[in-house]
N, C-alpha and C. Protein backbone atom coordinates (compact mmCIF):
# COMPACT_ATOMS: atom_id res chain seq x y z
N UNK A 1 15.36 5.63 1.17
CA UNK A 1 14.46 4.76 0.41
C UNK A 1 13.37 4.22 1.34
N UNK A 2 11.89 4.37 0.87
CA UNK A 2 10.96 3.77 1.61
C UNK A 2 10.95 2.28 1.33
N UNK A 3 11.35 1.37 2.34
CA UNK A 3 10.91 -0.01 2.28
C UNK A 3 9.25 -0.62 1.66
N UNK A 4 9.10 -1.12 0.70
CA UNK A 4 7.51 -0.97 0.05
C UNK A 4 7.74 -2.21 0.20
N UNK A 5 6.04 -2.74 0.51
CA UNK A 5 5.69 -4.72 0.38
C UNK A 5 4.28 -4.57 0.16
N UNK A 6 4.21 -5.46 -1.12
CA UNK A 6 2.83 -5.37 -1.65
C UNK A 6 1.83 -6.83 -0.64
N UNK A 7 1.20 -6.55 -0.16
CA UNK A 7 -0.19 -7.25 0.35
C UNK A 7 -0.82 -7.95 -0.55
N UNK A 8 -1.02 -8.75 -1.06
CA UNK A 8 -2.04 -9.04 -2.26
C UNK A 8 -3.15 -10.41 -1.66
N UNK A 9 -4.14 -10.31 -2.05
CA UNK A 9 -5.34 -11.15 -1.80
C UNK A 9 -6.68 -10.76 -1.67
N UNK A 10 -7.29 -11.92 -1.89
CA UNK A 10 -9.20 -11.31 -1.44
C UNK A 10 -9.14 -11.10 -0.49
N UNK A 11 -10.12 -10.30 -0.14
CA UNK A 11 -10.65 -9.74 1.16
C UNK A 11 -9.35 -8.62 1.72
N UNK A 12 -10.56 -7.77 1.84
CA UNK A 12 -9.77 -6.48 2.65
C UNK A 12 -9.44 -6.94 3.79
N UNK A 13 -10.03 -7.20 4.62
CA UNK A 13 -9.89 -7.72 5.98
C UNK A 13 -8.46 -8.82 6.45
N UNK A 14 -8.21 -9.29 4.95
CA UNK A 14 -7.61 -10.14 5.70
C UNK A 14 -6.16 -9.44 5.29
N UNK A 15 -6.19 -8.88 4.39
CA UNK A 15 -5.06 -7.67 4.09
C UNK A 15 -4.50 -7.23 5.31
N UNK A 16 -5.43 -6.06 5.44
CA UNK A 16 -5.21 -5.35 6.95
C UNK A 16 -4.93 -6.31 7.77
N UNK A 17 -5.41 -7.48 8.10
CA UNK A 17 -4.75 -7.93 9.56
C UNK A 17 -3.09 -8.47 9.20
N UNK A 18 -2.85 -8.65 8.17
CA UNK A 18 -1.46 -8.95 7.69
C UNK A 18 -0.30 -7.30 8.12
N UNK A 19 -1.27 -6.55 7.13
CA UNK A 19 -0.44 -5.11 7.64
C UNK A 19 -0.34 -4.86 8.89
N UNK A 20 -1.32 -5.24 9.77
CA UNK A 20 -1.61 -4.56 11.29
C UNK A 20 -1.17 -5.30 12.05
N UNK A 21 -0.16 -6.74 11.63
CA UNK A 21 0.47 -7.55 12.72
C UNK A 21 2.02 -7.11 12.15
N UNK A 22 1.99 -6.42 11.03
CA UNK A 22 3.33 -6.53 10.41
C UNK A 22 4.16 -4.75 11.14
N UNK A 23 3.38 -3.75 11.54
CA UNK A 23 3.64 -2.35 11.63
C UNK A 23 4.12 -2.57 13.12
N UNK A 24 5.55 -2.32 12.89
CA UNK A 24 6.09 -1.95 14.06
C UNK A 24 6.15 -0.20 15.09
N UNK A 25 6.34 0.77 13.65
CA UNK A 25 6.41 2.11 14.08
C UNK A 25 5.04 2.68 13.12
N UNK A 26 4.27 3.05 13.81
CA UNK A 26 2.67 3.67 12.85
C UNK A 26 3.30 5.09 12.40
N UNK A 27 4.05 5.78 12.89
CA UNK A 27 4.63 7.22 13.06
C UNK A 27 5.09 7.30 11.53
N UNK A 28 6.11 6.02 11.41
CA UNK A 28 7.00 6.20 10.10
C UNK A 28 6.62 5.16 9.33
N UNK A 29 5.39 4.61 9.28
CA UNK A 29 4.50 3.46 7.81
C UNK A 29 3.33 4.47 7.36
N UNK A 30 2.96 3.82 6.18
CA UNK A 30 1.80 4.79 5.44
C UNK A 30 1.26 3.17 4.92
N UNK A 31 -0.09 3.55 4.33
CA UNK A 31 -0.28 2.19 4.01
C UNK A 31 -1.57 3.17 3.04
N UNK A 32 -1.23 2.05 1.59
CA UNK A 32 -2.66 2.39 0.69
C UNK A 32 -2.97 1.16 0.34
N UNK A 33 -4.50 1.25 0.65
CA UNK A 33 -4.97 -0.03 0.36
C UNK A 33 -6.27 0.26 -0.70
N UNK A 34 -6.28 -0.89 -1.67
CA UNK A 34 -7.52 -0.87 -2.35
C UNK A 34 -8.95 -1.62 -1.74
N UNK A 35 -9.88 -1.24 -2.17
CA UNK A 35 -11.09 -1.20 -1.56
C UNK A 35 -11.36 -0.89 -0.38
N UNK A 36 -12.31 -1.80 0.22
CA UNK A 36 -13.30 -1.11 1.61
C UNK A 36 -13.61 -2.42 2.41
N UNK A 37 -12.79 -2.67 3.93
CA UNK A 37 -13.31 -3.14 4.66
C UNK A 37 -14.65 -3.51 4.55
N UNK A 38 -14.90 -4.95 5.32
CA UNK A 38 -16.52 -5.35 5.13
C UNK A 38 -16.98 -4.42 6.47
N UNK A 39 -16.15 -4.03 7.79
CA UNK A 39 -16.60 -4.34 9.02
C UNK A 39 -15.29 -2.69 9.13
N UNK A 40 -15.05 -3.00 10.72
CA UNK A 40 -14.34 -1.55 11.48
C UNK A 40 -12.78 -2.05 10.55
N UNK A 41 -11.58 -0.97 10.40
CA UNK A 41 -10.50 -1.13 10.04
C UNK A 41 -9.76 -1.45 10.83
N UNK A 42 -8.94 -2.77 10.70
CA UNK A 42 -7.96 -2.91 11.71
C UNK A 42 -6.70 -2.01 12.06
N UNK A 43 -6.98 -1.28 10.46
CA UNK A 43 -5.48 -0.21 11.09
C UNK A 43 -6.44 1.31 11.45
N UNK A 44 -7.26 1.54 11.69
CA UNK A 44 -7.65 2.80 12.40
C UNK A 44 -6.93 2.88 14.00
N UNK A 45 -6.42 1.76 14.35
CA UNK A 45 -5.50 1.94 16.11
C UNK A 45 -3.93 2.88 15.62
N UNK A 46 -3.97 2.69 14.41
CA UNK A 46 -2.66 3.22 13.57
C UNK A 46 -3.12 4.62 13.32
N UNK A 47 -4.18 5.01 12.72
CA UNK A 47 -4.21 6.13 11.97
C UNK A 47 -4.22 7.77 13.30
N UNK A 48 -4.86 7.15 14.81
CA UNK A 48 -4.70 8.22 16.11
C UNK A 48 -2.92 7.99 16.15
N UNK A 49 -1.96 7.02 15.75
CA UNK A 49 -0.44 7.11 16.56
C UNK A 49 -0.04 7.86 15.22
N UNK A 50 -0.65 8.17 14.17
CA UNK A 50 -0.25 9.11 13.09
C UNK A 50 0.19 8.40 11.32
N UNK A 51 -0.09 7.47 11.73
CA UNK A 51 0.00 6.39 10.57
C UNK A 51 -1.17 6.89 8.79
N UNK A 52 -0.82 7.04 8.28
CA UNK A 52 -1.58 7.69 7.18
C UNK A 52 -1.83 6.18 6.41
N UNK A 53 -3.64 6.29 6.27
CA UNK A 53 -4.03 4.76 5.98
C UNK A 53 -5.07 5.77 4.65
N UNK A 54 -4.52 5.15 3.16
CA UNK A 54 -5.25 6.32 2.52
C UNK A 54 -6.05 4.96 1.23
N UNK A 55 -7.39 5.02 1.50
CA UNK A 55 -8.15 4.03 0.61
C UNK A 55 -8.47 4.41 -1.03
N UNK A 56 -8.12 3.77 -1.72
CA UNK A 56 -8.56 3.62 -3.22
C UNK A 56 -9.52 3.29 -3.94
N UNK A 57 -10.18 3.11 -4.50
CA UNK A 57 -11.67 2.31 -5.29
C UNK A 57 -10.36 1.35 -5.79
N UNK A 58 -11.09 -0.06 -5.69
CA UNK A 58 -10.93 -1.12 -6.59
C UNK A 58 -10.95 -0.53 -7.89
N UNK A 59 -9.94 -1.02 -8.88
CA UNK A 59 -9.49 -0.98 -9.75
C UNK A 59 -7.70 -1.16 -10.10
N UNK A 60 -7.58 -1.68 -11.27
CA UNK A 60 -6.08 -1.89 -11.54
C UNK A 60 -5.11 -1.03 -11.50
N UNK A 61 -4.27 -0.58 -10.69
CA UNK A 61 -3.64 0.32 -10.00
C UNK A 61 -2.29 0.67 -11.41
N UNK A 62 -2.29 -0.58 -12.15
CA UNK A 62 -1.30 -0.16 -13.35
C UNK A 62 -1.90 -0.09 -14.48
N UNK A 63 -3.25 0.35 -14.53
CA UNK A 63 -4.74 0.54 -16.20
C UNK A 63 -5.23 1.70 -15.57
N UNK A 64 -6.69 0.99 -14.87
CA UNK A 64 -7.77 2.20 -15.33
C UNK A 64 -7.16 2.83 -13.81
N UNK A 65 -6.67 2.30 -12.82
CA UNK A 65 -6.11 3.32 -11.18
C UNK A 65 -4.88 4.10 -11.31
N UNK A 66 -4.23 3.80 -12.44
CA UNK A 66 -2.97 4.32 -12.39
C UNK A 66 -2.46 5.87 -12.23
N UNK A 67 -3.39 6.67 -12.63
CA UNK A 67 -3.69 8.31 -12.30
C UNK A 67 -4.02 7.91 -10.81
N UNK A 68 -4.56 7.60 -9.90
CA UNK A 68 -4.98 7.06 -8.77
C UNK A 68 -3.87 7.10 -7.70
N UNK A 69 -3.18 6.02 -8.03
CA UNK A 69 -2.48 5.53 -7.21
C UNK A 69 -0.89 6.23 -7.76
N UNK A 70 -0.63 7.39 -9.29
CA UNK A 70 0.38 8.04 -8.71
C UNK A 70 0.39 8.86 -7.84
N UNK A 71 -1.20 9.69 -8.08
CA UNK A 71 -1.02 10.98 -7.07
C UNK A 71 -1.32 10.94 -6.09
N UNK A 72 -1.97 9.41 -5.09
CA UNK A 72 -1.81 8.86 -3.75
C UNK A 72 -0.32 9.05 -3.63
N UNK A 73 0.06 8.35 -4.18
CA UNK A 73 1.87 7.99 -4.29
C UNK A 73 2.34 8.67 -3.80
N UNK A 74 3.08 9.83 -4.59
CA UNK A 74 3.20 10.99 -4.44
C UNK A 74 2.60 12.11 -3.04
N UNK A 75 1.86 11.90 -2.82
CA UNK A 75 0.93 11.94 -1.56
C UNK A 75 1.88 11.97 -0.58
N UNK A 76 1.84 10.28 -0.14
CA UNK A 76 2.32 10.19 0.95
C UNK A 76 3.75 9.82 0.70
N UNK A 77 4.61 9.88 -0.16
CA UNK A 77 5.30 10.04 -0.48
C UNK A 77 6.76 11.43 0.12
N UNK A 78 5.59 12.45 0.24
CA UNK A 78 6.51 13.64 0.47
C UNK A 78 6.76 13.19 1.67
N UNK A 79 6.24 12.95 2.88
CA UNK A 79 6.22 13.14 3.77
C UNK A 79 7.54 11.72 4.30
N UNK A 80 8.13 11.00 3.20
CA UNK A 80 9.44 9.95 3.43
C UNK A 80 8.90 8.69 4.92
N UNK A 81 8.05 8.06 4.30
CA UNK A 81 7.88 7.21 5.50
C UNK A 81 8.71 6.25 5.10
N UNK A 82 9.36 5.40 6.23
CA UNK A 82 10.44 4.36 5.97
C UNK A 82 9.67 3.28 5.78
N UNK A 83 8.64 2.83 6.34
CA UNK A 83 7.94 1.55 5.11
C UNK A 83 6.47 2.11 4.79
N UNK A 84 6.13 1.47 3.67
CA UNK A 84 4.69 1.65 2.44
C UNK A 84 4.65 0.00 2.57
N UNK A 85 3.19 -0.19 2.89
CA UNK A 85 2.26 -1.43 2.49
C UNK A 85 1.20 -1.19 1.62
N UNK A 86 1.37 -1.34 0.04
CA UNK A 86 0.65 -1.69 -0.37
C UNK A 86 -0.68 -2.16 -0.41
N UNK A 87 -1.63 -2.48 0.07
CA UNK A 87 -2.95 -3.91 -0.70
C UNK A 87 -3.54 -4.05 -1.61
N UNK A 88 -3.50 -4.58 -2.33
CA UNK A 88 -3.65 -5.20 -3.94
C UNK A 88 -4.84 -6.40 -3.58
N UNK A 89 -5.62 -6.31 -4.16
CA UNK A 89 -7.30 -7.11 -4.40
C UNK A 89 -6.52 -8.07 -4.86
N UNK A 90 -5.65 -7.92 -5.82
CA UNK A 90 -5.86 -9.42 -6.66
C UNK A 90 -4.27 -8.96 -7.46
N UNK A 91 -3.58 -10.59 -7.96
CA UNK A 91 -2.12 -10.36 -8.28
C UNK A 91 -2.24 -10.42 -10.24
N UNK A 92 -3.25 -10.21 -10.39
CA UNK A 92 -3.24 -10.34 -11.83
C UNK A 92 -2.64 -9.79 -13.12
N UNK A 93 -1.98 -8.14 -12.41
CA UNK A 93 -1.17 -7.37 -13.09
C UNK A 93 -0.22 -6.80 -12.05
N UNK A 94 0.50 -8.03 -11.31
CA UNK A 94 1.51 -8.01 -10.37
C UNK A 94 2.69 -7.62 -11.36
N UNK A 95 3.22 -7.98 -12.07
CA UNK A 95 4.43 -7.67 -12.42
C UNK A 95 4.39 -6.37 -13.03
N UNK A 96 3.35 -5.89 -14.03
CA UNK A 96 3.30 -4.52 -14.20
C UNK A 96 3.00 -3.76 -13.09
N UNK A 97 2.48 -4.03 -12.07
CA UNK A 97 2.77 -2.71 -11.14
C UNK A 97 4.01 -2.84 -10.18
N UNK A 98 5.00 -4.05 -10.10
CA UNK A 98 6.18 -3.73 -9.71
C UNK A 98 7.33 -2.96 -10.88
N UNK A 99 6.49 -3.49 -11.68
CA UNK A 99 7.16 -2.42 -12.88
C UNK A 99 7.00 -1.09 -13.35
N UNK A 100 5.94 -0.57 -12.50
CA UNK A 100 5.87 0.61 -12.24
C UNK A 100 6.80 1.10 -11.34
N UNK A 101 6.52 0.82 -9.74
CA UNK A 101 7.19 1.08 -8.89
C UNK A 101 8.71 0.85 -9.12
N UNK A 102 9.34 -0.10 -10.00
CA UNK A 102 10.64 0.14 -10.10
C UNK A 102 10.75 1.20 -11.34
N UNK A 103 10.20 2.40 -11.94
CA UNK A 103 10.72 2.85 -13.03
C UNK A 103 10.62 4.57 -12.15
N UNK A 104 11.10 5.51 -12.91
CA UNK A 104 11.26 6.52 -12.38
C UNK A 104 10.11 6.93 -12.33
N UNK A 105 9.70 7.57 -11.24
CA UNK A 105 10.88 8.82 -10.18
C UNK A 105 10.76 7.63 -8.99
N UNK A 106 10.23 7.09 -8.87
CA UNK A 106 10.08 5.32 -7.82
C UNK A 106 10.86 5.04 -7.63
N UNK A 107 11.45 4.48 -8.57
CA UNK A 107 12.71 3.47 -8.43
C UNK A 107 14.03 4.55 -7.23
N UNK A 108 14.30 5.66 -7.64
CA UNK A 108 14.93 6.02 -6.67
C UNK A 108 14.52 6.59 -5.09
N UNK A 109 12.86 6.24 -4.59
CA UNK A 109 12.47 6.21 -3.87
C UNK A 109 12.13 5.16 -2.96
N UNK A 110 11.71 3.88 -3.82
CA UNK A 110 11.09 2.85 -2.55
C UNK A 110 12.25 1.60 -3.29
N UNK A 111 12.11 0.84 -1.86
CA UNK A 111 13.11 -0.22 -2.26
C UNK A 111 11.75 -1.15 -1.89
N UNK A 112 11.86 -2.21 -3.33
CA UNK A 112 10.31 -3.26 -3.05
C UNK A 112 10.87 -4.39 -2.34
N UNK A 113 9.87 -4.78 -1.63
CA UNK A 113 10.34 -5.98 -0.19
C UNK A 113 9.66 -7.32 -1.42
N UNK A 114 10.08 -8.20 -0.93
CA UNK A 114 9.19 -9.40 -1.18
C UNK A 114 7.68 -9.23 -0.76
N UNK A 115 6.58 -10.14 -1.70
CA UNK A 115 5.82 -9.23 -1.16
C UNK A 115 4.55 -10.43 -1.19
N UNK A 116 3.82 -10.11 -0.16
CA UNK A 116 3.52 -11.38 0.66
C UNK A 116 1.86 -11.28 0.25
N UNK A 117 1.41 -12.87 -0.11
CA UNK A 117 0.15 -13.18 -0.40
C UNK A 117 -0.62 -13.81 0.81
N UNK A 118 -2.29 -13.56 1.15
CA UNK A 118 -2.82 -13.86 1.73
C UNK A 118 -4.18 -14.82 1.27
């Protein structure tokens, strides 16, 4: 089971520095984040140790992103990284997208962490 923790808050930036103090092994985390840095990415020091950092367009990841963010999913998915960080713009359809992630084929893939606001 991939350990998953959703990121949620404004600003990209401040996302990433949450993920990029939180990644212990870059080898075995993947991280999808929505939108676009204002400035350089704090996890590009991750993406040379092999860390797969894969960006989204803003949008609601459980409405109009949801084709989006399965076949990201799925993505990095094959490849079984032991933790997924999330970043989520905004918590407004927080419970439907943990309600995604807990329904199949998910649910027997990622185990969801508590999941931390910035």
């Amino acid at each position: 089971m991939t350990l998953t923790t959703l990121v949620i808050g404004d600003g990209a930036d401040r996302r990433e520095a949450v993920i990029a103090a939180a990644v212990d092994a870059p080898a075995t985390t993947a991280v999808i984040l929505e939108g676009i840095p204002s400035g350089k990415s704090l996890l590009e020091a991750f993406t040379a140790q092999g860390m797969p950092v894969v960006r989204i367009a803003p949008a609601c990841m459980c409405c109009t992103g949801n084709l989006t963010m399965r076949v990201t999913l799925n993505r990095l998915l094959r490849n079984k990284p032991a933790r997924l960080y999330i970043g989520l713009a905004s918590a407004t359809h927080l419970p439907a997208i943990r309600s995604f992630l807990q329904s199949p084929p998910y649910a027997d893939l990622l185990q969801l962490a508590p999941d931390v606001c910035v």
